[in-house]
Structure formats: structure tokens, C-alpha cells
N, C-alpha and C. Protein backbone atom coordinates (compact mmCIF):
# COMPACT_ATOMS: atom_id res chain seq x y z
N UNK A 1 62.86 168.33 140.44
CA UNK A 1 63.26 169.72 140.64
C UNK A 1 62.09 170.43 141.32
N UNK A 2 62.40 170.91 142.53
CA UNK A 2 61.70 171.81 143.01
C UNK A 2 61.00 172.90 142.57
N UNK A 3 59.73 173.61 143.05
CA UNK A 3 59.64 175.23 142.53
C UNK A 3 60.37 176.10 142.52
N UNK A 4 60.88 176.39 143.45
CA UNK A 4 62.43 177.14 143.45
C UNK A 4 63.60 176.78 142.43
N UNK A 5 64.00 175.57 142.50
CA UNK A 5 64.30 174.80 141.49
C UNK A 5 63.90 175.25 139.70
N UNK A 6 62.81 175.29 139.62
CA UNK A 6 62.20 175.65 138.54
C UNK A 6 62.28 177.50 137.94
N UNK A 7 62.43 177.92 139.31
CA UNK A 7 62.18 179.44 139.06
C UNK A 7 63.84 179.88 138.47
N UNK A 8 64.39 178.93 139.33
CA UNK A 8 65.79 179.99 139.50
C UNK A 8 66.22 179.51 137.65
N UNK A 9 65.54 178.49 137.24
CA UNK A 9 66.11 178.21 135.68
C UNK A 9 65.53 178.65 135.13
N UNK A 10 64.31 178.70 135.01
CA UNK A 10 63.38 179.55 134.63
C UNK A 10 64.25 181.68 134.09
N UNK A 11 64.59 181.60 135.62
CA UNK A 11 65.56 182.98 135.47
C UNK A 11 66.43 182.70 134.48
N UNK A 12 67.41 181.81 134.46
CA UNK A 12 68.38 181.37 133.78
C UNK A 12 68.42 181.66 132.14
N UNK A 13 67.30 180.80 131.86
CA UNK A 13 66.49 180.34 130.63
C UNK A 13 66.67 181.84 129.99
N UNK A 14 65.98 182.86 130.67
CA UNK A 14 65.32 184.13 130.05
C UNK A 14 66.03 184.98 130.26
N UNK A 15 67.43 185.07 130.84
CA UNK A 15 68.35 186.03 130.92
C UNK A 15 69.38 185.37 129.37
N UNK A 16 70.11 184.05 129.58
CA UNK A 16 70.08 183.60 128.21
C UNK A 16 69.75 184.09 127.10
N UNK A 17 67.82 183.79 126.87
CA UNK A 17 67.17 184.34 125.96
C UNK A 17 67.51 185.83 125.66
N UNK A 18 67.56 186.66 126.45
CA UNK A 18 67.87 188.35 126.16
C UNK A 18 69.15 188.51 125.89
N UNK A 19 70.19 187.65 126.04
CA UNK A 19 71.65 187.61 125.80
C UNK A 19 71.51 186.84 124.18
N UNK A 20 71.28 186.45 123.98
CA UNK A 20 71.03 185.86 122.78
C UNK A 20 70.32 186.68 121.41
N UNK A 21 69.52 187.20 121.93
CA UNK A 21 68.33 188.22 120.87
C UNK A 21 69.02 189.49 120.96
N UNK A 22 69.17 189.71 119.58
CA UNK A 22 70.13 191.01 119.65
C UNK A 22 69.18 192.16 119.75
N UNK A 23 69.53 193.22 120.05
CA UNK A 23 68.73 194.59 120.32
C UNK A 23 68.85 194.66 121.64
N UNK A 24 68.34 195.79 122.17
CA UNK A 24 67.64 196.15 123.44
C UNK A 24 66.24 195.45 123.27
N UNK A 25 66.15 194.86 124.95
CA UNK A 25 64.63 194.47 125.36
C UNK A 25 64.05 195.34 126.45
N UNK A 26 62.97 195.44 126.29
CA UNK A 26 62.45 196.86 127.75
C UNK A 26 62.04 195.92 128.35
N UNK A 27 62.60 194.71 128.79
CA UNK A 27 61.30 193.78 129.99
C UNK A 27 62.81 193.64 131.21
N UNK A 28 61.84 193.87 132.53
CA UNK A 28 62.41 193.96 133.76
C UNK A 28 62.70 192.44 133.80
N UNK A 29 63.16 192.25 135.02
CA UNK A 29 63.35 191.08 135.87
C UNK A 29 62.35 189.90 135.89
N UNK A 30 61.43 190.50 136.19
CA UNK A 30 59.99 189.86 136.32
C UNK A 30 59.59 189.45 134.88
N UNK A 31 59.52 190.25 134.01
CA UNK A 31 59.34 189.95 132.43
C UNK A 31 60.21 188.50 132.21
N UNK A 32 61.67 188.83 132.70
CA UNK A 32 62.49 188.10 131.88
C UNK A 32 62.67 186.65 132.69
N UNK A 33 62.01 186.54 133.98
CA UNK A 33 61.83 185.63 134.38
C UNK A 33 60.29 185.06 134.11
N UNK A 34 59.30 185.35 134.17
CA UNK A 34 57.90 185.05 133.53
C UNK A 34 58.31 184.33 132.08
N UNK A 35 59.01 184.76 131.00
CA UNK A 35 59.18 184.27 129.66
C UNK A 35 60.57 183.06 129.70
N UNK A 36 61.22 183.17 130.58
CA UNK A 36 62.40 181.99 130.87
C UNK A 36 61.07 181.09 131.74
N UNK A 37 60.35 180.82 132.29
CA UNK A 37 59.46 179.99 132.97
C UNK A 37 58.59 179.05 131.83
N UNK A 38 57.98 180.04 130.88
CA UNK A 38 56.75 179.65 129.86
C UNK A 38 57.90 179.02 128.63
N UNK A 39 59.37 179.36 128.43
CA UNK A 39 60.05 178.24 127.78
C UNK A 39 60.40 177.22 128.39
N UNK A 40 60.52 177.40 129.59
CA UNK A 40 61.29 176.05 130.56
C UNK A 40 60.16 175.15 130.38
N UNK A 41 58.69 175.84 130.37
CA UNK A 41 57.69 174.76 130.25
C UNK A 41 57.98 174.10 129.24
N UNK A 42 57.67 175.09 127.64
CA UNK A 42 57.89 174.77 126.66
C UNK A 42 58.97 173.70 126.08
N UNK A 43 60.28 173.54 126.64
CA UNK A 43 61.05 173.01 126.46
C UNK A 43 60.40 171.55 127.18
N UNK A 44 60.01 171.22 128.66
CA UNK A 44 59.98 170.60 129.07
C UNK A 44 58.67 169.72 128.46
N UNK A 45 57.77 170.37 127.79
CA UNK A 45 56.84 169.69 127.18
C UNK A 45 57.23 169.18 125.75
N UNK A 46 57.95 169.66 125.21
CA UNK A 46 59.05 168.92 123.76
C UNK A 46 59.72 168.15 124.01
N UNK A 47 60.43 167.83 125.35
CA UNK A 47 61.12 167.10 125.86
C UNK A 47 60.97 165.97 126.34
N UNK A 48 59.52 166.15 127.09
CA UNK A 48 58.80 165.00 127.38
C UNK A 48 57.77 164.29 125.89
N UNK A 49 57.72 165.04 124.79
CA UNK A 49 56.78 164.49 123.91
C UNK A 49 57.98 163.48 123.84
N UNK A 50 59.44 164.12 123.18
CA UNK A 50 60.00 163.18 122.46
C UNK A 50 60.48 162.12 123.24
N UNK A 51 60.27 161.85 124.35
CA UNK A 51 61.18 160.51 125.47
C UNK A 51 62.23 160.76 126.20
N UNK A 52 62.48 162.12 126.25
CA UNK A 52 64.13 162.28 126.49
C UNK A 52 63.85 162.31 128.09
N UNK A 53 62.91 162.60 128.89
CA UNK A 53 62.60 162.92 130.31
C UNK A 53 61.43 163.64 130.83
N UNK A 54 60.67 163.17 132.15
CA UNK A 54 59.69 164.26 131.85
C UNK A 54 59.98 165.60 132.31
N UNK A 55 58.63 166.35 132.00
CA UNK A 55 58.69 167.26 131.73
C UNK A 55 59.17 168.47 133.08
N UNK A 56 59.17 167.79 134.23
CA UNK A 56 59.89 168.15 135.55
C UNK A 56 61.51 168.22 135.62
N UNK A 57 61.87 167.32 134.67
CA UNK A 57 63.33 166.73 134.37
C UNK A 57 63.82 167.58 133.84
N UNK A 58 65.36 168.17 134.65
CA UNK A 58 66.38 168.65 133.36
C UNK A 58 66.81 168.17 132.83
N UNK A 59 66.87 168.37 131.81
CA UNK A 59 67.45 167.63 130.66
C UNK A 59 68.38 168.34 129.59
N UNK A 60 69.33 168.18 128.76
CA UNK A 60 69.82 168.54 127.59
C UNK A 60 68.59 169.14 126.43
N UNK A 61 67.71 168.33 126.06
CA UNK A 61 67.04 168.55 125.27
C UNK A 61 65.96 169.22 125.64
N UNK A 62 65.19 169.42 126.58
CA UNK A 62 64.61 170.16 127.19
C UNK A 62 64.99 171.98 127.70
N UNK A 63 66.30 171.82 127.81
CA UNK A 63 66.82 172.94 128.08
C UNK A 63 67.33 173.77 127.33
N UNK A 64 67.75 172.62 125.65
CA UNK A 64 67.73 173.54 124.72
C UNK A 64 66.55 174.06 123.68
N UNK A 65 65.58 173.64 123.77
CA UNK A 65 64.55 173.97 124.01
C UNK A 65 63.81 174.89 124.54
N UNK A 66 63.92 174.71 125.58
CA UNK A 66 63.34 176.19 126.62
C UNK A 66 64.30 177.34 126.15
N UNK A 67 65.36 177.30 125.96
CA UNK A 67 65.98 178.98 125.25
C UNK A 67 65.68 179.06 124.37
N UNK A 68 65.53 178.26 123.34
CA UNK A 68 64.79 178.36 122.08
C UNK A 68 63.34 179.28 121.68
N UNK A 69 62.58 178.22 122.54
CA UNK A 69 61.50 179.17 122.62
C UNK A 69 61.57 180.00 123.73
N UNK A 70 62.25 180.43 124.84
CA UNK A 70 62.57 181.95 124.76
C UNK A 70 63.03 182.75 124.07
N UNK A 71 63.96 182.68 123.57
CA UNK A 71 64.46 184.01 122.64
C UNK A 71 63.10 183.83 121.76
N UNK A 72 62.47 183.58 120.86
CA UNK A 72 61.00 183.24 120.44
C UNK A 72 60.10 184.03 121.12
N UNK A 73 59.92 184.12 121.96
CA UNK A 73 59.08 184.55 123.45
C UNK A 73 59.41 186.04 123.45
N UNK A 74 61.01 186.28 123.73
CA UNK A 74 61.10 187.70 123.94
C UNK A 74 61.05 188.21 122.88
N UNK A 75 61.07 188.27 121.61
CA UNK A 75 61.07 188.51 119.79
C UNK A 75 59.54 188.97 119.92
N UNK A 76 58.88 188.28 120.31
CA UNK A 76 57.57 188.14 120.04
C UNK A 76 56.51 188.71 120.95
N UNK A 77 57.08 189.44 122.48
CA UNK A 77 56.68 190.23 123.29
C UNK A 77 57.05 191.54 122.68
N UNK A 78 58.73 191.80 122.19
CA UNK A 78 59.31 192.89 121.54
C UNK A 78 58.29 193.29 120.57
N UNK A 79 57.76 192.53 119.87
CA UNK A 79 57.08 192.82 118.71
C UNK A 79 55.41 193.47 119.13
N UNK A 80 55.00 192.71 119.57
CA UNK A 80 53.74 193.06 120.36
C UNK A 80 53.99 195.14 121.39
N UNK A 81 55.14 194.35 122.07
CA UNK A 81 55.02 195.95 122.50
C UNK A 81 55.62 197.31 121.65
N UNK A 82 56.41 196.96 120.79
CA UNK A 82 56.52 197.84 119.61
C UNK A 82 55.32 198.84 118.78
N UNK A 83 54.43 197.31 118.75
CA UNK A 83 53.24 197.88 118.09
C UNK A 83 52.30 198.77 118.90
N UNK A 84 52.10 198.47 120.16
CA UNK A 84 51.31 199.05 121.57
C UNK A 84 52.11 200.60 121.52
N UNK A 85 53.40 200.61 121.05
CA UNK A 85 54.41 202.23 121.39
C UNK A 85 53.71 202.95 120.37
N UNK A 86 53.74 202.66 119.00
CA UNK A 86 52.90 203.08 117.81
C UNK A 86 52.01 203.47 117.55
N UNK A 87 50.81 202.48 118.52
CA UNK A 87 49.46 202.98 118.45
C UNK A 87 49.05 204.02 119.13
N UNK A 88 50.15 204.01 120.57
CA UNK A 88 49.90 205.43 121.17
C UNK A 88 50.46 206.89 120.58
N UNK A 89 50.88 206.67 119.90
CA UNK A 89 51.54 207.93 118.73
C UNK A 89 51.04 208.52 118.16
């Protein structure tokens, strides 16, 4: 899979992820593609520990994975910038 390849799932991954995590998220396009990328890794490095393909490879298990730890990802940016809204208060 190409870089392009990678990005456009990457997008995928992290639009998913925000469809999945209930609430409102304040992260743009760019957010939600940056955090669908760092699970696609994520996935692809769980994926490749366990044998299923490497970590370039789409895969089933890799891909469920990477939404996994996106929605994870966006929970956990939500949370971080929650606290950043607070402190300026």
C-alpha cells in the first residue's frame, strides 16, 4: 500500500473512530486524519507482532485494530483538551 494508500485509510480509520465515540469531538479534518494514521500504525504494528501481515499490509486484524486504538486516540485527545478548556477558566 502506497502513501496515499495509507493516508486515505488512515482518513477512513479516524472518521470511523469519531463515528463510533459518542459525544461531540472539536478535531478538524486534519486532527481526524493525523489520529486515523497513528492507529493505522498502531493496528499495523499489533498486526504484524501477531503474524497476521506486515505492518504495510491490510489486513482484517490490523484494521480492527487501528479503529480500536483510534476511538482510544480521540477519547484521549478529548480528554487532554477538556482539561487545556479548564485551565484557561
Amino acid at each position: 500500500m502506497g502513501i496515499i494508500g495509507f493516508l486515505v485509510f488512515g482518513l477512513v480509520v479516524g472518521a470511523l473512530a469519531r463515528l463510533i465515540k459518542p459525544g461531540r469531538q472539536s478535531l478538524g479534518w486534519l486532527g481526524t486524519l493525523l489520529l486515523g494514521v497513528l492507529g493505522s500504525l498502531i493496528g499495523g504494528v499489533v498486526a504484524s507482532a501477531l503474524g497476521t501481515g506486515d505492518i504495510w499490509e491490510l489486513n482484517i486484524v490490523g484494521a480492527i485494530v487501528a479503529i480500536v486504538a483510534a476511538v482510544l486516540l480521540v477519547g484521549v485527545v478529548e480528554g487532554l483538551m477538556g482539561r487545556k478548556q479548564h485551565a484557561h477558566r
